[in-house]
N, C-alpha and C. Protein backbone atom coordinates (compact mmCIF):
# COMPACT_ATOMS: atom_id res chain seq x y z
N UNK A 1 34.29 -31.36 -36.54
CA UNK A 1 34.41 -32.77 -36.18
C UNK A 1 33.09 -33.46 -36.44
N UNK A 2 33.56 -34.69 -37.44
CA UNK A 2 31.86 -35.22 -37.46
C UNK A 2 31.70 -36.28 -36.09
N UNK A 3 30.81 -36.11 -35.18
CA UNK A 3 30.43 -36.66 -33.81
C UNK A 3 30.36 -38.09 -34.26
N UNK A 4 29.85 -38.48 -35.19
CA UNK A 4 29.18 -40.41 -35.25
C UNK A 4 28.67 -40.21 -36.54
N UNK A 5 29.46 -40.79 -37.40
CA UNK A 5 29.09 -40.93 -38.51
C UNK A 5 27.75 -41.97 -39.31
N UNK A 6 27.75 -42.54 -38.22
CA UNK A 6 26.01 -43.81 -38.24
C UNK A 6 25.28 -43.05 -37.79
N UNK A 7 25.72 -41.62 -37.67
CA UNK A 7 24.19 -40.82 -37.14
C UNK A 7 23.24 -40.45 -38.45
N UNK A 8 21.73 -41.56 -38.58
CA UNK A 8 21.33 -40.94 -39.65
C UNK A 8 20.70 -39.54 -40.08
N UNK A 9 20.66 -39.39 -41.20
CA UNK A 9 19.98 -37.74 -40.99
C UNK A 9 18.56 -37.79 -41.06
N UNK A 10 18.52 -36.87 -40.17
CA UNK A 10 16.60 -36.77 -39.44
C UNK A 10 16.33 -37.00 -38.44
N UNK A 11 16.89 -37.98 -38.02
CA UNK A 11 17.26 -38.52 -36.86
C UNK A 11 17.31 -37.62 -35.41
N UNK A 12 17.02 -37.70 -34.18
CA UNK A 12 17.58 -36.54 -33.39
C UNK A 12 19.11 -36.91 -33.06
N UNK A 13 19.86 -36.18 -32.62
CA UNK A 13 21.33 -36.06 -31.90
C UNK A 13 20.85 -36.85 -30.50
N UNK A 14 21.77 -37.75 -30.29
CA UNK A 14 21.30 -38.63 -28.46
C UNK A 14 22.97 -38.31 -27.95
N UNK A 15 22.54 -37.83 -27.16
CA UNK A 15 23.67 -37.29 -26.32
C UNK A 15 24.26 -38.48 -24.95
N UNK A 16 24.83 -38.81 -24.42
CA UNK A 16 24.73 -39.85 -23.92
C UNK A 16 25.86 -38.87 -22.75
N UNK A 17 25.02 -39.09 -21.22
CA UNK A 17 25.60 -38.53 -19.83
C UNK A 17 25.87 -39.32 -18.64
N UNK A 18 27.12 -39.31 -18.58
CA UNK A 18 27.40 -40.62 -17.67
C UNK A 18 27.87 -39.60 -16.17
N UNK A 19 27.99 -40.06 -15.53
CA UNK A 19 28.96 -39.86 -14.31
C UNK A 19 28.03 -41.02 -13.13
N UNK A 20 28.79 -40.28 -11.65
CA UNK A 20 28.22 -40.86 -10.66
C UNK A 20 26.82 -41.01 -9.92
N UNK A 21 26.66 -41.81 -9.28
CA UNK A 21 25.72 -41.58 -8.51
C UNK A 21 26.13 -41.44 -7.09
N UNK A 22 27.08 -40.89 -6.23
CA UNK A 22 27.22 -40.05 -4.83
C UNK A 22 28.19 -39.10 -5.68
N UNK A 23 27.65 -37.64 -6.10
CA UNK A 23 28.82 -37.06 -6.31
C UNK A 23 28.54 -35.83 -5.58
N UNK A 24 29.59 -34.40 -5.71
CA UNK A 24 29.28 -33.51 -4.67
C UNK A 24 27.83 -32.33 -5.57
N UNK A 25 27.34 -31.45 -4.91
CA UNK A 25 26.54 -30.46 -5.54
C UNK A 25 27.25 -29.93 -6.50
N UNK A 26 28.36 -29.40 -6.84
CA UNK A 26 28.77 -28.43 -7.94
C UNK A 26 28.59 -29.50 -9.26
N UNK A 27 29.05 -30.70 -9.28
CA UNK A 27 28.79 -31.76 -10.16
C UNK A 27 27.41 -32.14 -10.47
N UNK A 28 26.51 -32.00 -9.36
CA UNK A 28 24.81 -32.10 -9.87
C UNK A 28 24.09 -31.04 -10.52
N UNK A 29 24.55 -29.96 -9.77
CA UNK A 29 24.61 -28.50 -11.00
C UNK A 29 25.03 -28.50 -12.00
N UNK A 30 25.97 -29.21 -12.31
CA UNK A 30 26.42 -29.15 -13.97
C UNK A 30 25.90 -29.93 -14.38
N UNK A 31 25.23 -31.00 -14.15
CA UNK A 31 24.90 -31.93 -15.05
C UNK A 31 23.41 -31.47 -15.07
N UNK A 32 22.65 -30.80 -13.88
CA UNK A 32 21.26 -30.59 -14.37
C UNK A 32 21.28 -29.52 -15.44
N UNK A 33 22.14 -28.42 -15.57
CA UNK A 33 22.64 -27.19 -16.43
C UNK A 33 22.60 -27.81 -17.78
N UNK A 34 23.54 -29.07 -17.77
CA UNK A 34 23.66 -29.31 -18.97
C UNK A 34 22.74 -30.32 -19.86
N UNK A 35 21.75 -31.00 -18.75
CA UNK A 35 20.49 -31.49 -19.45
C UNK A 35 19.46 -30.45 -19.85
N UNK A 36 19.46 -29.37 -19.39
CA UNK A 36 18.66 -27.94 -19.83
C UNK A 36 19.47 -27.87 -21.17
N UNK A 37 20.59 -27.57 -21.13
CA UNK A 37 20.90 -27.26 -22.65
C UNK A 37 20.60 -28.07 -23.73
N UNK A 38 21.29 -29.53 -23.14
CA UNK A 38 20.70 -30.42 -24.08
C UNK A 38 19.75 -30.55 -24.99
N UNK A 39 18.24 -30.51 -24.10
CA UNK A 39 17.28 -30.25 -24.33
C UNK A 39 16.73 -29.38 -25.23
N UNK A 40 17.26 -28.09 -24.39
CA UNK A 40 16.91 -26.87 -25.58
C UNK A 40 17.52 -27.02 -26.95
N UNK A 41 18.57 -27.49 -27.16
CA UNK A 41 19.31 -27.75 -28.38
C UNK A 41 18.46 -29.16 -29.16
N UNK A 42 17.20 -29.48 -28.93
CA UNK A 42 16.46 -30.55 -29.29
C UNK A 42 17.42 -31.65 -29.63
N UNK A 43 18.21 -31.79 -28.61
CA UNK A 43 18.51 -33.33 -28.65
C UNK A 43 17.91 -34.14 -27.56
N UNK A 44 18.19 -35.30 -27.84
CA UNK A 44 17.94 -36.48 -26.64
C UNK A 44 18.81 -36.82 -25.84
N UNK A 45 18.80 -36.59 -24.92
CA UNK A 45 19.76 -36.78 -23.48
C UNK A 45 18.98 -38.67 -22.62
N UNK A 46 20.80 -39.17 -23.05
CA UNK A 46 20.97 -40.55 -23.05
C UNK A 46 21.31 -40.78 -21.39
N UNK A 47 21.14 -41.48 -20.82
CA UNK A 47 21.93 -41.93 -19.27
C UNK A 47 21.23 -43.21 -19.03
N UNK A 48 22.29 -43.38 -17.74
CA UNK A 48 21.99 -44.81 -16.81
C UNK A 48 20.48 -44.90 -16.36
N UNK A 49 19.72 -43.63 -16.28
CA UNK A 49 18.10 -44.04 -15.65
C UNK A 49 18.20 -44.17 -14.40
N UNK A 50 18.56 -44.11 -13.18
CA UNK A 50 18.47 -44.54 -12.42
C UNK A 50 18.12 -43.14 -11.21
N UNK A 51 17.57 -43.55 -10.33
CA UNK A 51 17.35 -41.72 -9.82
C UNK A 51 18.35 -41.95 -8.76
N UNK A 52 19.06 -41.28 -9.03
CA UNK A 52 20.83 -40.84 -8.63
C UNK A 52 21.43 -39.63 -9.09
N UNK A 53 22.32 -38.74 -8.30
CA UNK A 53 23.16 -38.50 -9.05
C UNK A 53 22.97 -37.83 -10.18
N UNK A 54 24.32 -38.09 -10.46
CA UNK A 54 24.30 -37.37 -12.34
C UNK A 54 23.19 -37.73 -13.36
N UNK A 55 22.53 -38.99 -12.97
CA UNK A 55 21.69 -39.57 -13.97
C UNK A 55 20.36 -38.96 -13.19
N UNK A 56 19.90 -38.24 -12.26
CA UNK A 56 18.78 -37.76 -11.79
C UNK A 56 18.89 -36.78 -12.13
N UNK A 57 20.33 -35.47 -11.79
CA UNK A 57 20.09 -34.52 -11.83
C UNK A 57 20.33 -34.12 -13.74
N UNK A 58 21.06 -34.81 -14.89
CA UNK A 58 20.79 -34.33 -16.35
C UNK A 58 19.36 -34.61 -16.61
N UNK A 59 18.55 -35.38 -15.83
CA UNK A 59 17.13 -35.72 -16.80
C UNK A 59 16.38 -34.70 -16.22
N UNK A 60 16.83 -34.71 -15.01
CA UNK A 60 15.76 -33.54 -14.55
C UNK A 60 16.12 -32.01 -15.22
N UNK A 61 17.07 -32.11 -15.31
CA UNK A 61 17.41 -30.66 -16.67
C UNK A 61 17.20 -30.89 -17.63
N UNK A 62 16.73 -31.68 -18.26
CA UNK A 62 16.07 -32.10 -20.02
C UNK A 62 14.92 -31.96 -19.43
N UNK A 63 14.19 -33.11 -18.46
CA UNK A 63 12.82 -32.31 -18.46
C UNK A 63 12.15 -31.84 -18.41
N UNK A 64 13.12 -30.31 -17.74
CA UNK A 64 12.86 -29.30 -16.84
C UNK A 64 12.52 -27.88 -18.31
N UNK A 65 13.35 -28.47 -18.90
CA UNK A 65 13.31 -27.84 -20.82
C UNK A 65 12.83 -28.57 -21.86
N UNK A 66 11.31 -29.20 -21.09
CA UNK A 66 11.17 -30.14 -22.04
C UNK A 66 11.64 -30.77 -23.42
N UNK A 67 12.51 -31.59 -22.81
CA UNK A 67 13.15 -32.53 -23.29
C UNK A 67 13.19 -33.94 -23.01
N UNK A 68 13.59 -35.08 -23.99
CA UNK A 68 13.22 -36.48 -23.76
C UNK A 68 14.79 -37.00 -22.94
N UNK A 69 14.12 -38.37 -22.09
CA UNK A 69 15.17 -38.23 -21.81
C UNK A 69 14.75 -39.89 -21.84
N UNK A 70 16.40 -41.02 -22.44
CA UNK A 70 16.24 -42.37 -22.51
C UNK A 70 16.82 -42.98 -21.19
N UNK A 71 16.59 -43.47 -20.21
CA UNK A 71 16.79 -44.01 -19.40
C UNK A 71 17.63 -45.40 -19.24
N UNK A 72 18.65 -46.29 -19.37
CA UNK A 72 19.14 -47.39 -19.33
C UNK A 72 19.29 -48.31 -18.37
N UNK A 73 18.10 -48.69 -17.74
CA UNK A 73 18.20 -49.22 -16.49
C UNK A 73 18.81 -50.47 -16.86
N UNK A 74 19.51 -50.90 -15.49
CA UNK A 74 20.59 -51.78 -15.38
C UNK A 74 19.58 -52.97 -14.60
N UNK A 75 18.48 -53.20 -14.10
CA UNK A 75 17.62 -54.02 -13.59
C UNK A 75 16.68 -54.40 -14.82
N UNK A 76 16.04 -55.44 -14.10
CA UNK A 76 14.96 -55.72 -14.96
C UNK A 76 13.25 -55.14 -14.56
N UNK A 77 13.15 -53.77 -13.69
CA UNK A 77 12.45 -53.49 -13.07
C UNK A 77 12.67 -51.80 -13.57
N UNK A 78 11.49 -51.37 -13.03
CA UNK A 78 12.03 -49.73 -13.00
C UNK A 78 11.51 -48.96 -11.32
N UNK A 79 12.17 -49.92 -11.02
CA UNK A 79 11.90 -49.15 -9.04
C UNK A 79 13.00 -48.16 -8.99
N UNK A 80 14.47 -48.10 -9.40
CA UNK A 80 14.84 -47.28 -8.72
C UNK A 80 15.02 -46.11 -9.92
N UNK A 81 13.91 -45.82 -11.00
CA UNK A 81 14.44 -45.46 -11.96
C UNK A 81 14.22 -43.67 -11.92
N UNK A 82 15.01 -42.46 -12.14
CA UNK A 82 14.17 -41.30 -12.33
C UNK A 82 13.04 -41.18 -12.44
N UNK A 83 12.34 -40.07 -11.84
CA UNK A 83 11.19 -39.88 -12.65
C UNK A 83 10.99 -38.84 -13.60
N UNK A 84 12.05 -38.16 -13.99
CA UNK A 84 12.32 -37.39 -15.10
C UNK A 84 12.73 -38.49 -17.01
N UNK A 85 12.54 -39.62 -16.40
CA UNK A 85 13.23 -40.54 -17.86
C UNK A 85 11.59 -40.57 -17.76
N UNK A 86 11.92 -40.19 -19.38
CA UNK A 86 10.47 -40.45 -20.36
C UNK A 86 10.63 -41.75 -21.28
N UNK A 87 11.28 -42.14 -21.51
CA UNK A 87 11.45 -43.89 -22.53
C UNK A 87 12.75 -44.66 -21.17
N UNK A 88 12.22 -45.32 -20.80
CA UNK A 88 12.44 -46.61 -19.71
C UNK A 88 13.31 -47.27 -20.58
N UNK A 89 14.32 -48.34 -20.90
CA UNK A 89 14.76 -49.27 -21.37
C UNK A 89 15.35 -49.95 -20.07
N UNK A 90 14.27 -51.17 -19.71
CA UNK A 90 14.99 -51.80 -18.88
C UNK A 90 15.59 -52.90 -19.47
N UNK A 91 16.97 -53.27 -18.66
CA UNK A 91 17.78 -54.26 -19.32
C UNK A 91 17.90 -55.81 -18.69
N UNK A 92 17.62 -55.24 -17.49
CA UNK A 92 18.36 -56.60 -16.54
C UNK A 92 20.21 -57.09 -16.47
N UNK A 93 20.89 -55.95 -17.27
CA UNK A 93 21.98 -56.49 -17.49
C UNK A 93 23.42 -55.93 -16.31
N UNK A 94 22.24 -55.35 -15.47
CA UNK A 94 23.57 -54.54 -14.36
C UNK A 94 24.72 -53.59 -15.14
N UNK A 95 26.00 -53.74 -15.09
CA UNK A 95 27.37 -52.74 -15.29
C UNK A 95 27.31 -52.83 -16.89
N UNK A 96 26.51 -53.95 -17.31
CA UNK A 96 26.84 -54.37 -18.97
C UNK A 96 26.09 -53.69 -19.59
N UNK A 97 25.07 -52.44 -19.00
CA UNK A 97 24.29 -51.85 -19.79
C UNK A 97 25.10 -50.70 -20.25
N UNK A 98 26.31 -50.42 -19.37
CA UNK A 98 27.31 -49.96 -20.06
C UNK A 98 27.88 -49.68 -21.57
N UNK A 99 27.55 -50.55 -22.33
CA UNK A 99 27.99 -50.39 -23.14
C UNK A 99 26.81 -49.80 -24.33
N UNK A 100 25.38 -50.54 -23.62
CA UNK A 100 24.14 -50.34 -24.56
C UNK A 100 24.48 -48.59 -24.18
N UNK A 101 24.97 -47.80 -22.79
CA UNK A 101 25.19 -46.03 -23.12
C UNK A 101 25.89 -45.97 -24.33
N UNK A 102 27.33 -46.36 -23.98
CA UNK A 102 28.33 -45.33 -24.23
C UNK A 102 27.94 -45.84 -26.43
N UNK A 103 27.36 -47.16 -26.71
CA UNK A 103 27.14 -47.78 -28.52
C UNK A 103 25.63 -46.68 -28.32
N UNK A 104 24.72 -46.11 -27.79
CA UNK A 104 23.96 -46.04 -28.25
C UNK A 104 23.89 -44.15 -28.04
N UNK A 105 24.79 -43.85 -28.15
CA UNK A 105 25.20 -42.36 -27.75
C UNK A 105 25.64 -41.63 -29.51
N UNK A 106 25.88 -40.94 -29.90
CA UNK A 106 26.63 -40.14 -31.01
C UNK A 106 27.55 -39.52 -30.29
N UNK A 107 27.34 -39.11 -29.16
CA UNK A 107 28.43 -38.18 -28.18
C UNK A 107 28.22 -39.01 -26.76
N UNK A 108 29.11 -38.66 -25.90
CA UNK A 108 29.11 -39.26 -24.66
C UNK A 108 29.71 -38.14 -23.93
N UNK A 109 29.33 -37.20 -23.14
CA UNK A 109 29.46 -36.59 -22.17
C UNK A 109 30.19 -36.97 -20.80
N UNK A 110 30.99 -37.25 -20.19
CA UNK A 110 31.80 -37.98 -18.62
C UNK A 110 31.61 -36.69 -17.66
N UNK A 111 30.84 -36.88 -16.87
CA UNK A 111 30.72 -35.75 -15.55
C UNK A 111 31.61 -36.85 -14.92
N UNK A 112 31.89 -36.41 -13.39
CA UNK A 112 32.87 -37.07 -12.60
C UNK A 112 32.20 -38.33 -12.10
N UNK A 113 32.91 -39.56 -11.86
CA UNK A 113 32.03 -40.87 -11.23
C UNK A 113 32.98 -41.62 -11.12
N UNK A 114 33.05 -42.84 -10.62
CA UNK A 114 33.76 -43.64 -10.70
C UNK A 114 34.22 -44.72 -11.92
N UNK A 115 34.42 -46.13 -11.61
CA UNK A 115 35.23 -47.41 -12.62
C UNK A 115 33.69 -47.56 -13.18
N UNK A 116 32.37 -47.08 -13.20
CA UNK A 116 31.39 -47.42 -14.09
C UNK A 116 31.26 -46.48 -14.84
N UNK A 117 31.95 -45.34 -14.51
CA UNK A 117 31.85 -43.82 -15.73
C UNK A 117 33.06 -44.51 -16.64
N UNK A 118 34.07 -44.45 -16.19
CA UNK A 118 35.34 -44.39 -16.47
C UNK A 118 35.38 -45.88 -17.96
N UNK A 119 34.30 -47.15 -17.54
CA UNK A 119 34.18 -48.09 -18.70
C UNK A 119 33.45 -47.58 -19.88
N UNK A 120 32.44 -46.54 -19.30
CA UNK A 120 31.53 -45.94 -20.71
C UNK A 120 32.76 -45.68 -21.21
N UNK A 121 33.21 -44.58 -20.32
CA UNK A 121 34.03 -43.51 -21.28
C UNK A 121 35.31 -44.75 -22.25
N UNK A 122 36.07 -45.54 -21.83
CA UNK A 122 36.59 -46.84 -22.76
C UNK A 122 35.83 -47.31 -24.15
N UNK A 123 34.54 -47.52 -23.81
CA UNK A 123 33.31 -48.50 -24.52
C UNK A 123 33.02 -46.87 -25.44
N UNK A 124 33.16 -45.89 -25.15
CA UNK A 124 32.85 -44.71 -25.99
C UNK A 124 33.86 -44.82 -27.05
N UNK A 125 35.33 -44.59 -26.56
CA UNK A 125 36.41 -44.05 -27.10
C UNK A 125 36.48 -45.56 -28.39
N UNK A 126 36.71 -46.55 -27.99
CA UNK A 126 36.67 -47.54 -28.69
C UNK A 126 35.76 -47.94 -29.99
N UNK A 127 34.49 -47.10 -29.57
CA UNK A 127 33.57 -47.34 -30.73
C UNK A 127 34.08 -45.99 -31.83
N UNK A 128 34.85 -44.91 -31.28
CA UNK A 128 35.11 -44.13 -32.34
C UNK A 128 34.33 -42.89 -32.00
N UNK A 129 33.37 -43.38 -30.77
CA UNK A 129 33.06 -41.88 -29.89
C UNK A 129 33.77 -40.64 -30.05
N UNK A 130 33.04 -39.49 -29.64
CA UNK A 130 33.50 -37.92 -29.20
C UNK A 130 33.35 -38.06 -27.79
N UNK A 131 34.09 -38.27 -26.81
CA UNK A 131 34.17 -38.03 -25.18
C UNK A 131 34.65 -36.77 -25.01
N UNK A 132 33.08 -35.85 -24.03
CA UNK A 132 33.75 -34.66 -23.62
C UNK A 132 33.97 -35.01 -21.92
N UNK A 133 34.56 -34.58 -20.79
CA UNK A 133 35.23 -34.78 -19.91
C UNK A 133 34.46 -33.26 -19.41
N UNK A 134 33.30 -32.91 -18.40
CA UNK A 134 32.85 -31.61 -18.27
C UNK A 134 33.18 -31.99 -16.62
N UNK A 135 34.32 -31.18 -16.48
CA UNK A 135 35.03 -30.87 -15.27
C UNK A 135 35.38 -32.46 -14.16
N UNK A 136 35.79 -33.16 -15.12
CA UNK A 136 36.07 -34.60 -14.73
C UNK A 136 37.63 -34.87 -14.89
N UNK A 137 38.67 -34.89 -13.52
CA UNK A 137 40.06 -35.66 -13.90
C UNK A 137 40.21 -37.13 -13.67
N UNK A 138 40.51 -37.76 -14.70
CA UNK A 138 40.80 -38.95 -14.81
C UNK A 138 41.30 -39.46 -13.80
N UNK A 139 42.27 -38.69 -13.68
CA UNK A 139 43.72 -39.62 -12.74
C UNK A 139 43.42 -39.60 -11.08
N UNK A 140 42.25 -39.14 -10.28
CA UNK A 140 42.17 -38.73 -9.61
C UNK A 140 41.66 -40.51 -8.88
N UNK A 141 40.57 -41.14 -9.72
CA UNK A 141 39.92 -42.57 -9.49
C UNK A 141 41.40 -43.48 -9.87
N UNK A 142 42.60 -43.66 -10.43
CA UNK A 142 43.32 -44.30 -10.35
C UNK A 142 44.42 -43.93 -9.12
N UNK A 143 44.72 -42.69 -9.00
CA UNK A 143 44.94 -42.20 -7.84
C UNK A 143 44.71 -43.32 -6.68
N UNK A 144 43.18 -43.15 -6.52
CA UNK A 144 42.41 -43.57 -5.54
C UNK A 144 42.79 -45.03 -5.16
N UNK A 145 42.06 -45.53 -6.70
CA UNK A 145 42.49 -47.41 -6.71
C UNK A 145 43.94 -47.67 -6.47
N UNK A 146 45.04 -46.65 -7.00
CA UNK A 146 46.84 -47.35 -6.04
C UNK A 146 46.68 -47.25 -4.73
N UNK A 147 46.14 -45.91 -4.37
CA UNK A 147 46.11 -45.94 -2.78
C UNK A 147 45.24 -46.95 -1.96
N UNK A 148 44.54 -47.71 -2.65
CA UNK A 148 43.77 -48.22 -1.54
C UNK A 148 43.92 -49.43 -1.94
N UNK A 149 45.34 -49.73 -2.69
CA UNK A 149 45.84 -51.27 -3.48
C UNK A 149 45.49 -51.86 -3.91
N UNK A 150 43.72 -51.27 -5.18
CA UNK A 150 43.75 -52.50 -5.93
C UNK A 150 43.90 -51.97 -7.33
N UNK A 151 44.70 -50.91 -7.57
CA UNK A 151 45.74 -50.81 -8.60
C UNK A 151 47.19 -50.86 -8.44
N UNK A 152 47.74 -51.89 -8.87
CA UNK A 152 48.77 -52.10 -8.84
C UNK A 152 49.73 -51.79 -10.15
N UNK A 153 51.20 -51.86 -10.25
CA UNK A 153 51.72 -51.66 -10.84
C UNK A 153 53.25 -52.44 -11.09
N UNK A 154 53.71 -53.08 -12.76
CA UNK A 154 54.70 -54.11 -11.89
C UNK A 154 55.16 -53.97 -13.83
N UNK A 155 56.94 -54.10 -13.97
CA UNK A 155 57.78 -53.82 -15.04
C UNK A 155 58.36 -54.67 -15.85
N UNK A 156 57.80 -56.03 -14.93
CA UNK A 156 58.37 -56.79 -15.75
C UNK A 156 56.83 -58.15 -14.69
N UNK A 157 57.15 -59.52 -15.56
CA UNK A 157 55.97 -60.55 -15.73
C UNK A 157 56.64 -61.01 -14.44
N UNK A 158 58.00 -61.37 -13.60
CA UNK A 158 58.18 -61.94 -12.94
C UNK A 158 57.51 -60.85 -11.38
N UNK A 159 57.44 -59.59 -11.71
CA UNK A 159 57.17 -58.81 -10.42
C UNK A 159 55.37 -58.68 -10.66
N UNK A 160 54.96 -59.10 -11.69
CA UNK A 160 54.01 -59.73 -11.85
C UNK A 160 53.28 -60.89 -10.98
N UNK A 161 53.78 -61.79 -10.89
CA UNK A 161 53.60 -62.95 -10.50
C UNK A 161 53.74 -62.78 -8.81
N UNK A 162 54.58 -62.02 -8.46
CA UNK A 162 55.03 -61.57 -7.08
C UNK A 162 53.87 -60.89 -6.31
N UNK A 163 53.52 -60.03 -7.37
CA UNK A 163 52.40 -58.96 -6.74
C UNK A 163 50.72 -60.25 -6.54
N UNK A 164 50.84 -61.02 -7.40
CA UNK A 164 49.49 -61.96 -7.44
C UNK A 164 49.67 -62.96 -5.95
N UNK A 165 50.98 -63.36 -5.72
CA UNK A 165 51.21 -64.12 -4.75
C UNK A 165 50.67 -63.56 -3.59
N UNK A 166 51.93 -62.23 -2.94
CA UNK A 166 51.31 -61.23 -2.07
C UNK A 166 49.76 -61.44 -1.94
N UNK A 167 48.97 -61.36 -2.88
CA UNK A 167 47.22 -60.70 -2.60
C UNK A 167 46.94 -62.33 -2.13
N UNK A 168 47.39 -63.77 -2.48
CA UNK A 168 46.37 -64.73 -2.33
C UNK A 168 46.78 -65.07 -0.87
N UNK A 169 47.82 -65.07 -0.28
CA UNK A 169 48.67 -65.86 0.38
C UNK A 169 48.21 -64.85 1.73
């Protein structure tokens, strides 16, 4: 499979690692595991930057195997940023830096997270991305959003209109 075909040659491989920031330990273990590999495999390990989570614990496994790691902060500051990210890119753009991951990735990696993993992984697939899914079920966050009603579901435009009424009224 060719990963990203705009990948030029010489270039390093940028791996791009999304998931959450509250997730459980077996999920921070994999993602620090898999910024060690990363690393060792001399690529560049891509994420949100932020010291959290999945995005604390892959950089700290790239830089734990010295490896680089690009940071995408969503502020225009770097207060809450890792201190394992070695190149800062602050954005100021909040959820919209979203997309500067999932366009500036060759691969995009999804550990488990919520509706801000779940848009990379969209903004990945759409650009023509490789999304790997490392012990992440989809259906589990839509699950979530029916049960707690703000995914809804409706078969026709008039039960449509019904369901919008319900929420204002």
């Amino acid at each position: 499979m060719n990963i990203s075909p705009e990948k030029p040659l010489g270039n390093p491989m940028i791996v791009g690692v999304m998931g959450g920031a509250d997730v459980d330990p077996t999920v921070l273990k994999n993602a620090h595991e898999l910024g060690m590999r990363i690393a060792r495999e001399g690529w560049v390990l891509l994420n949100g930057g932020r010291n959290a989570g999945v995005m604390n614990a892959s950089a700290q496994g790239a830089r734990e195997a010295g490896g680089i790691v690009v940071g995408i902060l969503p502020d225009n500051h770097c207060r809450q940023m890792s201190p394992y990210v070695t190149i800062p890119i602050v954005t100021g753009m909040g959820s919209a830096r979203n997309a500067v991951n999932a366009l500036s990735s060759h691969v995009v990696v999804a550990c488990p997270g919520g509706p801000g993993t779940i848009s990379e992984i969209a903004l990945a697939l759409k650009a023509g991305r490789c999304v790997i899914l490392l012990d992440f079920e989809l259906r589990g966050i839509f699950e979530r959003a029916e049960q707690e009603g703000r995914l809804r579901q409706a078969k026709t435009p008039r039960a449509v209109i019904e369901i919008i009424r319900s929420e204002v009224s």
